[in-house]
C-alpha atoms as a PDB file:
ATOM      1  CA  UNK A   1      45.216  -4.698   6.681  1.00  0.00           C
ATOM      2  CA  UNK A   2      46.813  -7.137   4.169  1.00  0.00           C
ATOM      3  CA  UNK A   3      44.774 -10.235   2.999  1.00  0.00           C
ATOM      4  CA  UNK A   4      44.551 -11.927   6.176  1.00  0.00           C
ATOM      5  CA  UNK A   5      40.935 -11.617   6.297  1.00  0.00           C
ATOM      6  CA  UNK A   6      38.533 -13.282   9.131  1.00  0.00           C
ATOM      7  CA  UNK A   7      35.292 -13.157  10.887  1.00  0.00           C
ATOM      8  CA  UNK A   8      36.903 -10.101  13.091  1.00  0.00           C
ATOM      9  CA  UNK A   9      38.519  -8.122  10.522  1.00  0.00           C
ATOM     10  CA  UNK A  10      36.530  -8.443   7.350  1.00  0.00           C
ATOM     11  CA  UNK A  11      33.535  -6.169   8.016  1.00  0.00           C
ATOM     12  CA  UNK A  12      35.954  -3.114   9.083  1.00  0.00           C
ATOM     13  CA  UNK A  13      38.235  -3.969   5.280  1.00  0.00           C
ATOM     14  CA  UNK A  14      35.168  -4.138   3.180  1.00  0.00           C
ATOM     15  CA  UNK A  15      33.587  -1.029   4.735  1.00  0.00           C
ATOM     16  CA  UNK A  16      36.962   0.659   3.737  1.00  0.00           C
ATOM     17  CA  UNK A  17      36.550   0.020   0.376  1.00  0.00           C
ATOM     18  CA  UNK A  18      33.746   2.845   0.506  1.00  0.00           C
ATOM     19  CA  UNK A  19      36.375   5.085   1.574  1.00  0.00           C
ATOM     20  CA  UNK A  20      36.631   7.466  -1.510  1.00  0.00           C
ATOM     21  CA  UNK A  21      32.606   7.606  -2.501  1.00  0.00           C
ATOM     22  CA  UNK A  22      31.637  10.322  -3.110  1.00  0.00           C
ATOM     23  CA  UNK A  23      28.178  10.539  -2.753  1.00  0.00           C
ATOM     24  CA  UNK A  24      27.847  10.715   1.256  1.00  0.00           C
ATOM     25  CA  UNK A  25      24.615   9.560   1.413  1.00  0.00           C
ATOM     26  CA  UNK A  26      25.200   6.017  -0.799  1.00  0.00           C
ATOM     27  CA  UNK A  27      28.166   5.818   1.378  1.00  0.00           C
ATOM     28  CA  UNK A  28      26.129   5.766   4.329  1.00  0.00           C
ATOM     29  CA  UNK A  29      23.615   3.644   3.480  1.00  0.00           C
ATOM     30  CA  UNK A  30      25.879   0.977   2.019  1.00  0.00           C
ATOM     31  CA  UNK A  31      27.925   1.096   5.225  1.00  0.00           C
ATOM     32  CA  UNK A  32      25.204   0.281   7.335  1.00  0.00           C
ATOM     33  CA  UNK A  33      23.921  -2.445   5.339  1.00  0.00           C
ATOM     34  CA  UNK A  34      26.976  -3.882   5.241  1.00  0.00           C
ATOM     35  CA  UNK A  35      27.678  -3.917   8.626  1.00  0.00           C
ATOM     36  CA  UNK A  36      24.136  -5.458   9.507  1.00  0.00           C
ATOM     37  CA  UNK A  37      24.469  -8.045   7.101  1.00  0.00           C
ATOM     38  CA  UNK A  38      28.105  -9.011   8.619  1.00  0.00           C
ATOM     39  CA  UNK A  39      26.140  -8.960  11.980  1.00  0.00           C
ATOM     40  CA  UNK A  40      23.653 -10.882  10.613  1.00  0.00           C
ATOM     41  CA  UNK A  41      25.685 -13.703   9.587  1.00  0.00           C
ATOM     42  CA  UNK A  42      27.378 -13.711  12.941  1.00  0.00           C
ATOM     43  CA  UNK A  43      24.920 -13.907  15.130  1.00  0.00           C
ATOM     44  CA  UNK A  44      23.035 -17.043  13.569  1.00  0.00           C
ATOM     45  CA  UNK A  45      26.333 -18.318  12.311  1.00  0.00           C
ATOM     46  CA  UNK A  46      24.939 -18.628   9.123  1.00  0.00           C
ATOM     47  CA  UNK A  47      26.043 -22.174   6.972  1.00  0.00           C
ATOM     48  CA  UNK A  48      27.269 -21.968   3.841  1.00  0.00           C
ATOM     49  CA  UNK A  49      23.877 -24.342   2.833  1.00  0.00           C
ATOM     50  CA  UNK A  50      21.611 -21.447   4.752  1.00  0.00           C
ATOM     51  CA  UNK A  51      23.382 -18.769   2.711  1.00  0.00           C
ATOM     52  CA  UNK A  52      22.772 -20.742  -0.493  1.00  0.00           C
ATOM     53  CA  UNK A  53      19.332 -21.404   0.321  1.00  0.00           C
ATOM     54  CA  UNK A  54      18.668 -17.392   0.702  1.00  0.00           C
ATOM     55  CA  UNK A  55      19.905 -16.492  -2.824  1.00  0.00           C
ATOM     56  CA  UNK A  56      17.764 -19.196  -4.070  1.00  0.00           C
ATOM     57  CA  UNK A  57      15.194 -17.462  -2.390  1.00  0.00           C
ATOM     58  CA  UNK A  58      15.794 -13.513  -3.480  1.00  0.00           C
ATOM     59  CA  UNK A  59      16.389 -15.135  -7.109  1.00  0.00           C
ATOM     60  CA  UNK A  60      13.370 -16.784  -7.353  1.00  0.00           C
ATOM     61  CA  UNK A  61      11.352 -13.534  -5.799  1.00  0.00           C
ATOM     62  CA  UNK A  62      12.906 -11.713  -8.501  1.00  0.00           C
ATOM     63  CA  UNK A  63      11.644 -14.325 -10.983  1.00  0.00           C
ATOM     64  CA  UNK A  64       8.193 -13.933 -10.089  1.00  0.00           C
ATOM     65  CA  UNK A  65       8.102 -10.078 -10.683  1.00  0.00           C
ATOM     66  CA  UNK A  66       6.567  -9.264 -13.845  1.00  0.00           C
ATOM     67  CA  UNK A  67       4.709  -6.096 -15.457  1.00  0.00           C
ATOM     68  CA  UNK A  68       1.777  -6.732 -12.883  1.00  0.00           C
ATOM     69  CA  UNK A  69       3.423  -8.280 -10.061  1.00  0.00           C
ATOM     70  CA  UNK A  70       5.757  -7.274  -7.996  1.00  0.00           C
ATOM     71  CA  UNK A  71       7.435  -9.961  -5.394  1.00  0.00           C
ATOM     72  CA  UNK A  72       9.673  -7.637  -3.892  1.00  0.00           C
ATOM     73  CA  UNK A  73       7.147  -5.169  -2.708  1.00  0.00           C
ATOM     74  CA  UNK A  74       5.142  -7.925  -1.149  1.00  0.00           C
ATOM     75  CA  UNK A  75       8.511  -9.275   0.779  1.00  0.00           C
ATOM     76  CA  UNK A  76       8.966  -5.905   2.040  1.00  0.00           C
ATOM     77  CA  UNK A  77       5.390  -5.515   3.254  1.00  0.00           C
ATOM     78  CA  UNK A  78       5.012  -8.914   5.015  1.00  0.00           C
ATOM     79  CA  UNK A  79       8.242  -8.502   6.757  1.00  0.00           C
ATOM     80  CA  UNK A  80       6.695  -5.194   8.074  1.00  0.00           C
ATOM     81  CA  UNK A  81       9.784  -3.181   6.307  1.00  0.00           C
ATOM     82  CA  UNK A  82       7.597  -1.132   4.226  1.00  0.00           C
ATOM     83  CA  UNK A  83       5.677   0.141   7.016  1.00  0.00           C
ATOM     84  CA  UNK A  84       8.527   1.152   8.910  1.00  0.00           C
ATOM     85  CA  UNK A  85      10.150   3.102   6.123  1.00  0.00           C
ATOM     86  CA  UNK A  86       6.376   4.892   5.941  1.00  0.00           C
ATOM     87  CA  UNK A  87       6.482   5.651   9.787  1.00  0.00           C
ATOM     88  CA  UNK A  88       9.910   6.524   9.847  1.00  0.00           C
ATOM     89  CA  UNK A  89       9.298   9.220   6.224  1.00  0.00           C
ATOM     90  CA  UNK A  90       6.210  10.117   6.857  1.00  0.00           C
ATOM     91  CA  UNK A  91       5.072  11.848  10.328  1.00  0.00           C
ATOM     92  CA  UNK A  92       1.949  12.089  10.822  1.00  0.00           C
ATOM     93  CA  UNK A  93       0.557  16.324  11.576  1.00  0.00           C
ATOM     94  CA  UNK A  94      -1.955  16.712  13.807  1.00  0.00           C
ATOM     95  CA  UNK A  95      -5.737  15.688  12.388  1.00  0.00           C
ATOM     96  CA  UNK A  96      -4.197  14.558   9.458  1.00  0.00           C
ATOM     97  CA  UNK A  97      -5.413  11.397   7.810  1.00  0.00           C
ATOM     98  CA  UNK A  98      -2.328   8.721   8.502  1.00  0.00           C
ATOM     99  CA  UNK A  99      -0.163   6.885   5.850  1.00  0.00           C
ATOM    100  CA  UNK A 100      -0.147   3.575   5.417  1.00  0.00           C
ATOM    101  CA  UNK A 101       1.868   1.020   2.728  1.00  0.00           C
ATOM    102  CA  UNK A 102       1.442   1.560  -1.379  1.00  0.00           C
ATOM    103  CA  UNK A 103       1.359  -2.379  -1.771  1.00  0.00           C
ATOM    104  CA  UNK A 104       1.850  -4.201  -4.808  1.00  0.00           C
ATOM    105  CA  UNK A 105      -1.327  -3.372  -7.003  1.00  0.00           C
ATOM    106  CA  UNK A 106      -1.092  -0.076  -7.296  1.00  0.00           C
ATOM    107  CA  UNK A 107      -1.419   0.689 -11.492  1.00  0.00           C
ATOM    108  CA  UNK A 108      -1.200   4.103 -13.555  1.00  0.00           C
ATOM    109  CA  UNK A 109      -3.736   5.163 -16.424  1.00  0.00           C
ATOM    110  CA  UNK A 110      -7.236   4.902 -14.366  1.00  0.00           C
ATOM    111  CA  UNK A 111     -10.314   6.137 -15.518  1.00  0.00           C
ATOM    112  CA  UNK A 112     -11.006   9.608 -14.118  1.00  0.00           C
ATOM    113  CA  UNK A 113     -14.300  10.125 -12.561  1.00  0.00           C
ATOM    114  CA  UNK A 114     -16.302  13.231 -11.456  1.00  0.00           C
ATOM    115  CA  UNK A 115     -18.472  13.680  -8.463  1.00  0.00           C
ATOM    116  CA  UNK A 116     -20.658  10.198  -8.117  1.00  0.00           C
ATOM    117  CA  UNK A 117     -18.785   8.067 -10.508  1.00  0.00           C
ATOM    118  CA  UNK A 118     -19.562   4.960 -11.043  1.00  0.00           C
ATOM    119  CA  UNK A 119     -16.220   2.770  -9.738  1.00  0.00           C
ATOM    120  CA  UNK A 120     -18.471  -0.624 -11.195  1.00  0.00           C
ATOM    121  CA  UNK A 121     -19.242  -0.167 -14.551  1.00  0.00           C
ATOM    122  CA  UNK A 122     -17.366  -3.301 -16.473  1.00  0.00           C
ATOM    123  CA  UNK A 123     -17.597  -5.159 -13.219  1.00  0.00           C
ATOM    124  CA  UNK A 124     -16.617  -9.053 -14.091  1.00  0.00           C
ATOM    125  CA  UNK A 125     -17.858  -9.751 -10.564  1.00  0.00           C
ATOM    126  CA  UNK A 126     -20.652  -8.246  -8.425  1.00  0.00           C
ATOM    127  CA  UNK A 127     -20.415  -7.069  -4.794  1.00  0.00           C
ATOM    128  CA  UNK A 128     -22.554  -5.225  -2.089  1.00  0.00           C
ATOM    129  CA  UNK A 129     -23.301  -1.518  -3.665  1.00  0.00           C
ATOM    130  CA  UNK A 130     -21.471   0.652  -1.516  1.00  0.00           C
ATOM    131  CA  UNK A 131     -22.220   5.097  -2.116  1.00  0.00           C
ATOM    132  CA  UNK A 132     -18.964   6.334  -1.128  1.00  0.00           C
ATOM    133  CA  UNK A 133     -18.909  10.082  -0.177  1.00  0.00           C
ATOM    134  CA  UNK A 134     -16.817  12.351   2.222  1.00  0.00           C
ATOM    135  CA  UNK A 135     -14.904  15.483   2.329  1.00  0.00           C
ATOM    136  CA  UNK A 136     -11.260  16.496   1.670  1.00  0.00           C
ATOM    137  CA  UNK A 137     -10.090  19.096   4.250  1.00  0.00           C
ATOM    138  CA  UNK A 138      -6.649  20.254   5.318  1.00  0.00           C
ATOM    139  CA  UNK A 139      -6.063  20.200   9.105  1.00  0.00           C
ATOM    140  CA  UNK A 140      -7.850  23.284   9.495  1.00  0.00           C
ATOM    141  CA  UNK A 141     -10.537  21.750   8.653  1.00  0.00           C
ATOM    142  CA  UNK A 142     -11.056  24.250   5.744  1.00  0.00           C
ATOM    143  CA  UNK A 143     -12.269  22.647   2.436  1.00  0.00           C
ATOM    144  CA  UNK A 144      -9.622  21.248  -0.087  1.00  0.00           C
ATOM    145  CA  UNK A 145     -10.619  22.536  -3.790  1.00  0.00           C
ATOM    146  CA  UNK A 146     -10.479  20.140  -6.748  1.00  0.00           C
ATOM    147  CA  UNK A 147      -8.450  17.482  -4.998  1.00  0.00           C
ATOM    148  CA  UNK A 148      -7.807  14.368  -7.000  1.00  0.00           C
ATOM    149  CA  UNK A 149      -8.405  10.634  -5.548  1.00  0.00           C
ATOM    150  CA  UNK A 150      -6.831   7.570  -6.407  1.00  0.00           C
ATOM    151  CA  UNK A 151      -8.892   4.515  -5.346  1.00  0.00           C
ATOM    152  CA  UNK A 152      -8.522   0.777  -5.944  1.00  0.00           C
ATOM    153  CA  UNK A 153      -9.472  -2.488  -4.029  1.00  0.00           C
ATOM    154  CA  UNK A 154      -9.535  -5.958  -4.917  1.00  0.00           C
ATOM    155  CA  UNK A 155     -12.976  -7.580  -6.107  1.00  0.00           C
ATOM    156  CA  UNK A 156     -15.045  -9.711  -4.071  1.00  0.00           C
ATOM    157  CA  UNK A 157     -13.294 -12.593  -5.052  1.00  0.00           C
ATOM    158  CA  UNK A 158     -10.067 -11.413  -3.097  1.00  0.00           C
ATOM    159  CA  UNK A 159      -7.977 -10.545  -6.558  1.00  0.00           C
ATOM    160  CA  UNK A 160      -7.285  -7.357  -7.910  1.00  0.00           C
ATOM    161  CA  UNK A 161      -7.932  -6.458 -11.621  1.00  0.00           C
ATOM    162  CA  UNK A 162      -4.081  -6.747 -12.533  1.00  0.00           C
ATOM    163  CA  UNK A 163      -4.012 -10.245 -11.164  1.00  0.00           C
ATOM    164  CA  UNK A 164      -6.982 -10.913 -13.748  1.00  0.00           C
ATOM    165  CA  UNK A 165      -6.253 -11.342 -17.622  1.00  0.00           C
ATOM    166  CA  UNK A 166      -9.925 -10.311 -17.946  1.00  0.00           C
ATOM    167  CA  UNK A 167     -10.091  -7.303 -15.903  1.00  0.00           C
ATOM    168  CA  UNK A 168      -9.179  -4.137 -16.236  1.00  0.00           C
ATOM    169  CA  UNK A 169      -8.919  -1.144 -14.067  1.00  0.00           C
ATOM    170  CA  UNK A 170     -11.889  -3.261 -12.121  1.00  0.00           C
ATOM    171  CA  UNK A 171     -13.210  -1.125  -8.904  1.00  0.00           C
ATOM    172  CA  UNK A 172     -10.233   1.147  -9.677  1.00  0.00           C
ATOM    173  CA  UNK A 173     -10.285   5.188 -10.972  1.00  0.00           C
ATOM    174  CA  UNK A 174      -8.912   8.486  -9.814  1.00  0.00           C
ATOM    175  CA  UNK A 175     -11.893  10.711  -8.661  1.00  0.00           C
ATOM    176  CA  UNK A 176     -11.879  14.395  -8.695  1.00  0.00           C
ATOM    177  CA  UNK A 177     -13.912  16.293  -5.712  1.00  0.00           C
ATOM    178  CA  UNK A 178     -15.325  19.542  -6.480  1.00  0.00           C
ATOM    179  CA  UNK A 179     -14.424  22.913  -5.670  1.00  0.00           C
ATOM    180  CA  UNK A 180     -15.712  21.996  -2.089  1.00  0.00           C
ATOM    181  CA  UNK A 181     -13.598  19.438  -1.641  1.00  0.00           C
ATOM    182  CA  UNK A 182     -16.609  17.329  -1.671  1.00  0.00           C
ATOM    183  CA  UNK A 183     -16.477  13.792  -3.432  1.00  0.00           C
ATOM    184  CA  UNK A 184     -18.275  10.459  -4.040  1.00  0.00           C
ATOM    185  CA  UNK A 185     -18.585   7.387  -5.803  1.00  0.00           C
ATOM    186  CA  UNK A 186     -20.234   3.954  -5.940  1.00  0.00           C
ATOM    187  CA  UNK A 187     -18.407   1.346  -5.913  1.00  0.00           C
ATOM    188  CA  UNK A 188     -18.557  -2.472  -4.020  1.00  0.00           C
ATOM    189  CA  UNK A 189     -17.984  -3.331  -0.326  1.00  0.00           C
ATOM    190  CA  UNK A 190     -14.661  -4.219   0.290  1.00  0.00           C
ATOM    191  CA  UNK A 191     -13.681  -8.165   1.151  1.00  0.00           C
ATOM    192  CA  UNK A 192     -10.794  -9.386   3.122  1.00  0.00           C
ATOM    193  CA  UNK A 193      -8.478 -11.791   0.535  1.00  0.00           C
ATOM    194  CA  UNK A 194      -5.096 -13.625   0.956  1.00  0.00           C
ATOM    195  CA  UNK A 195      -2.107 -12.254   0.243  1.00  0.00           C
ATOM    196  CA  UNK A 196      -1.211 -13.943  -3.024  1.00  0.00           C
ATOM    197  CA  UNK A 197       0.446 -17.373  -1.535  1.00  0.00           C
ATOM    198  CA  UNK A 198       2.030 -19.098  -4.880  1.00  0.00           C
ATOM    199  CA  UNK A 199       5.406 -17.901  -5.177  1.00  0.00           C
ATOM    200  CA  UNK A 200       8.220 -17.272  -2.673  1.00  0.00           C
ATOM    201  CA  UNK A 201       7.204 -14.606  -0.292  1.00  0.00           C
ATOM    202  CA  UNK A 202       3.469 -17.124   0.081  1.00  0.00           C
ATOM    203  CA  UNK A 203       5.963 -19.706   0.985  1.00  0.00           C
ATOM    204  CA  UNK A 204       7.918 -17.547   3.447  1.00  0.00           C
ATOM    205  CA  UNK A 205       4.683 -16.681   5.589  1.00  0.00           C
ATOM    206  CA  UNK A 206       3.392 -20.530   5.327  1.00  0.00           C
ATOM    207  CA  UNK A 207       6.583 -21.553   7.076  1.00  0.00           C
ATOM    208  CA  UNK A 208       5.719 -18.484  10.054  1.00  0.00           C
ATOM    209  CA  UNK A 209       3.066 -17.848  12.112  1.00  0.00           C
ATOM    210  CA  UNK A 210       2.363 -14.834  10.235  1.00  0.00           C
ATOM    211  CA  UNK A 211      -1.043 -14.430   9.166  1.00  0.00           C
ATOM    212  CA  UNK A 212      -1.620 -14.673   5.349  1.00  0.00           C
ATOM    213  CA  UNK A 213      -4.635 -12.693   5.178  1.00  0.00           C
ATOM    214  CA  UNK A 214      -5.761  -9.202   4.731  1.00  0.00           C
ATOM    215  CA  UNK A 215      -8.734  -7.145   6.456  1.00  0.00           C
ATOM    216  CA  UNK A 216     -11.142  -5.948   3.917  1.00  0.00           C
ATOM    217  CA  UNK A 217      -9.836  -1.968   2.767  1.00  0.00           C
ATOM    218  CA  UNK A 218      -9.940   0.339  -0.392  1.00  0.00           C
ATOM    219  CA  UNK A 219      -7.160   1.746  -1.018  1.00  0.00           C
ATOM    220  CA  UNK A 220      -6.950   5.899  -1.564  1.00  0.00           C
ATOM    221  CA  UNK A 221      -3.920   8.721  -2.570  1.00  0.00           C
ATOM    222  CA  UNK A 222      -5.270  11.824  -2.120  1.00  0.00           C
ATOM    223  CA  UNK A 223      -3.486  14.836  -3.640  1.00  0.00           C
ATOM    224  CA  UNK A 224      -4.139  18.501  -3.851  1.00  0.00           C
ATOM    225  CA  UNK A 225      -1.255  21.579  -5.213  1.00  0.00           C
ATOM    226  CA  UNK A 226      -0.017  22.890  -2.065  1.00  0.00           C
ATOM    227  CA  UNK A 227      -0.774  19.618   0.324  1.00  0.00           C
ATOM    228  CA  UNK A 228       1.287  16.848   1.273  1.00  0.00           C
ATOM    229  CA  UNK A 229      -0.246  13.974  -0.642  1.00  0.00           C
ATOM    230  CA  UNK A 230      -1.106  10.745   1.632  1.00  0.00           C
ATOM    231  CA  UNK A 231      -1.756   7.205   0.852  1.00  0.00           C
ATOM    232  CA  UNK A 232      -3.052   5.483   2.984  1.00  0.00           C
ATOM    233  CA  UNK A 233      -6.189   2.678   3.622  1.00  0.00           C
ATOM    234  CA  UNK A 234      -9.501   2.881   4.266  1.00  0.00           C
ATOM    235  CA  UNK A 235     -10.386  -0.339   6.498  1.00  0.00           C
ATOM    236  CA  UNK A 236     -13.591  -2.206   7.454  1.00  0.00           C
ATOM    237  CA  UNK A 237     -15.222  -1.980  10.977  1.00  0.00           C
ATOM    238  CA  UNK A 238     -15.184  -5.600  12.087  1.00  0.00           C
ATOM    239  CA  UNK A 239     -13.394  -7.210   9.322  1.00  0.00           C
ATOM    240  CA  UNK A 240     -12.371 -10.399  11.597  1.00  0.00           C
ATOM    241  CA  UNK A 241      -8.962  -9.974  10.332  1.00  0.00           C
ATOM    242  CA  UNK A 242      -7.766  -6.024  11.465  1.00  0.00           C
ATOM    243  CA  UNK A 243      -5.618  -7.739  14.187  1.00  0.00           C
ATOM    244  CA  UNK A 244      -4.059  -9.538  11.849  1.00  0.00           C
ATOM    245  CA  UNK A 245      -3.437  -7.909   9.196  1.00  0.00           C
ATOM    246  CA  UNK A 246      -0.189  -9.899   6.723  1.00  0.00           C
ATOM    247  CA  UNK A 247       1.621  -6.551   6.233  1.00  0.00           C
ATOM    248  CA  UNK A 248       0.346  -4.521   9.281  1.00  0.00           C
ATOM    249  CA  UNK A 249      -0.738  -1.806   7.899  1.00  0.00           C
ATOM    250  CA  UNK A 250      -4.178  -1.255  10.209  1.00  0.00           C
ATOM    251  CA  UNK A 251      -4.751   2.126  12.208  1.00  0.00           C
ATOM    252  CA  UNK A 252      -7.377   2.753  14.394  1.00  0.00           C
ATOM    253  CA  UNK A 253      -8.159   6.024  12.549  1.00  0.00           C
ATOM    254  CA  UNK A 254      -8.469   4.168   9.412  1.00  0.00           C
ATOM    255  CA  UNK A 255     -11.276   1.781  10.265  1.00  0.00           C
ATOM    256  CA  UNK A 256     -14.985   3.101   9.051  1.00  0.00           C
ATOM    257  CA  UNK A 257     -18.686   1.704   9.269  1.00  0.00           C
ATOM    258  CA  UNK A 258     -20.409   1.047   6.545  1.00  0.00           C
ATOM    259  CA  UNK A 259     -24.282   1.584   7.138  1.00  0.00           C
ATOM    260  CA  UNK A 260     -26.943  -0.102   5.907  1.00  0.00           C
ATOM    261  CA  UNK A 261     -29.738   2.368   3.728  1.00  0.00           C
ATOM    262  CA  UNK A 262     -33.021   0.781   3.234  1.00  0.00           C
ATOM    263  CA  UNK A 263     -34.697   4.433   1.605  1.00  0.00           C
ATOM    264  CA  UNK A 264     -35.807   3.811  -1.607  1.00  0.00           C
ATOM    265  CA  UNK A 265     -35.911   7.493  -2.341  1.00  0.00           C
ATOM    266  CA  UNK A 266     -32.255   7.751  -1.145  1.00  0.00           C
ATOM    267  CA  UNK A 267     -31.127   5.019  -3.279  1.00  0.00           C
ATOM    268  CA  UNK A 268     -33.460   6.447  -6.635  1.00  0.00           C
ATOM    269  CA  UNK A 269     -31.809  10.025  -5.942  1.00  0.00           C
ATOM    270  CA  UNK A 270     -28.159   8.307  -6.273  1.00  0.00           C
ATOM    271  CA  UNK A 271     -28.891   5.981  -8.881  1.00  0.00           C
ATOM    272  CA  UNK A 272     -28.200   3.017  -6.232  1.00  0.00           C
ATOM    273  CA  UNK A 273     -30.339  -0.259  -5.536  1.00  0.00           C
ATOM    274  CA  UNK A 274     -32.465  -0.778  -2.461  1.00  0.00           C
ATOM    275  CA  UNK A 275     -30.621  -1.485  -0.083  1.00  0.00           C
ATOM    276  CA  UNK A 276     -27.471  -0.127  -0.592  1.00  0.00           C
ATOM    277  CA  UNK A 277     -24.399   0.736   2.090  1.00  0.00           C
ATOM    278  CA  UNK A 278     -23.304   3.823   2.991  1.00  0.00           C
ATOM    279  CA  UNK A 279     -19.645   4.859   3.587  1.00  0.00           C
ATOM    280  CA  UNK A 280     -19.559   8.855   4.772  1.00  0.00           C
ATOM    281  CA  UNK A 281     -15.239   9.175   5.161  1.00  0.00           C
ATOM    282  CA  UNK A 282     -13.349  12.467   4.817  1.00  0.00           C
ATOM    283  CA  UNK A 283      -9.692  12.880   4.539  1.00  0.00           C
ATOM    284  CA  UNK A 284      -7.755  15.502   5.980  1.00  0.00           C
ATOM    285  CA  UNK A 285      -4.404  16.927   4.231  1.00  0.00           C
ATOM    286  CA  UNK A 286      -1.417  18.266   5.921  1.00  0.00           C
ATOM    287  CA  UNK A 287       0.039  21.572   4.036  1.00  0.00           C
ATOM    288  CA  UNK A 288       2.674  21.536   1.622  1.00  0.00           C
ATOM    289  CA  UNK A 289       6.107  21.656   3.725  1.00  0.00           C
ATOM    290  CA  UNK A 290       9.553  20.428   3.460  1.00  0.00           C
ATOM    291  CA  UNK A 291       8.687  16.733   3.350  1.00  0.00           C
ATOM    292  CA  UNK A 292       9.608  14.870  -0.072  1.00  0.00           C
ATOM    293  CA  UNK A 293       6.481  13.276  -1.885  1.00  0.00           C
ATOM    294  CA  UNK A 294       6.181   9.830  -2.320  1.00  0.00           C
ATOM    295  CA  UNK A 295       6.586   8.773  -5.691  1.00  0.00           C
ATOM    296  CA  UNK A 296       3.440   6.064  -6.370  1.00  0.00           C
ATOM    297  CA  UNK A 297       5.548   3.466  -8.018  1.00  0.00           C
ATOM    298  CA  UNK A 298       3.376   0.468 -10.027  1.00  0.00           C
ATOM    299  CA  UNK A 299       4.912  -2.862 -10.760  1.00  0.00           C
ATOM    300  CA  UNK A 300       6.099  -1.666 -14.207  1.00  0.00           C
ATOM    301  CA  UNK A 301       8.051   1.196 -12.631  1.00  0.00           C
ATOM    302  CA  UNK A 302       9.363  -0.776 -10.232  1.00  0.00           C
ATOM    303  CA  UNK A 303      10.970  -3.380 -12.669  1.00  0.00           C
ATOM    304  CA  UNK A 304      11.791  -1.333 -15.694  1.00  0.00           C
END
């Protein structure tokens, strides 16, 4: 091809360059990219300025990652990337509880609770007590022994304990259900927060019509030996902001009432206040098969 190089021949002379990797599947992927990324620039004739303008952009993402925060996984969820690489890896079986994105707040090392944990103690901030109880079942419908829950959400002021110097592992633990697959907690009522809007990505979606907000939800990965672990959301019925949602992650089959409980021998019996909500939601597991487990990745992992 020589070194004649132009807008019609450059794409096919870099892809060439590929030619003798030998890993087929790096190949692959680096081919496409390449070639969308040509296309790209073609089809918005991209300036030099524009071009410029981007790295400054992808730099200064990276430059807001730290050991808590990761920038990155925030750009891929608002620009809807991360939940199309979950619907396109993760096929949902019949019954089956649906996947939805990690997100960026995801951490390692939570407390681990037993049936009817208590997800508040070292609250900084107080919420509306919520008794959280359900049911892990496959898609038989059979009882899941001794699965293991993962559950965070942010606190009622919209920010998550890593975001706070003075929290820690806030409204977050990994709960173990019983040999019935049976499992609860109490923990707060989920709010709906912003999307944290002071670094790039915030600046990204203030310059689109993309909403910045997110619908009140508590996050959950449920795992169990021989199942196919899922993590997915757990959303609030009539959160104003489920059609909406920054990195459109809602599901209908994700969305649960909370009900009100006004029994003050309920709430003495599980050690809640009077009133209290009530949040009765089981998962269901698909059996262990040929499909690759997601690796949970926290912000550490992701930058180390």
């Amino acid at each position: 091809m020589g070194r004649q190089f132009n807008e019609d021949n450059l794409t096919q002379a870099v892809v060439a360059r590929l030619a003798k990797v030998k890993d087929a599947r790096f190949k692959k992927v680096m081919t496409s990219a390449i070639k969308h990324l040509h296309a790209f620039a073609r089809d918005v004739q991209l300036t030099e300025e524009e071009w410029f303008e981007g790295i400054k952009f992808l730099t200064a993402v990276g430059q807001k990652c730290d050991d808590k925060r990761q920038e990155f996984i925030l750009l891929s969820d608002v620009l809807g990337l991360s939940m199309m690489i979950v619907a396109l890896n993760h096929k949902t079986a019949p019954g089956a509880t649906e996947a939805t994105v990690l997100g960026p707040f995801f951490a390692h090392g939570a407390k681990e609770y037993g049936y009817g944990g208590d997800l508040r103690e070292g609250a900084t901030m107080k919420g509306e007590d919520v008794w959280v109880s359900g049911r892990v079942l496959g898609t038989d419908g059979k009882p899941v022994a001794d699965a293991a829950l993962d559950i965070w959400q942010a606190k009622a002021d919209g920010i998550y304990d890593v975001q706070d110097a003075d929290a820690e592992f806030e409204l977050r633990g990994r709960v173990k259900a019983n040999d019935r697959g049976e499992y609860a907690f109490a923990s707060y009522k989920p709010k709906f927060y912003s999307i944290p809007m002071d670094g790039p990505v915030g600046d990204l979606v203030g310059k689109t019509t993309n909403n910045h907000m997110r619908p009140a939800h508590m996050h959950a990965i449920v795992s169990a030996p021989g199942y196919q672990q899922v993590i997915t959301h757990v959303f609030v019925h009539g959160d104003p902001y489920l059609d909406g949602d920054a990195v459109f992650a809602v599901k209908d089959s994700l969305v649960a009432r909370y009900k009100k409980v006004t029994d003050a021998a309920e709430a003495k019996k599980l050690g809640m206040p009077t009133p209290f909500l009530r949040l009765n939601w089981d998962f269901h597991l698909s059996p262990a098969g040929k499909v690759k487990a997601r690796k949970v990745i926290a912000p550490s992992d992701a930058i180390a």
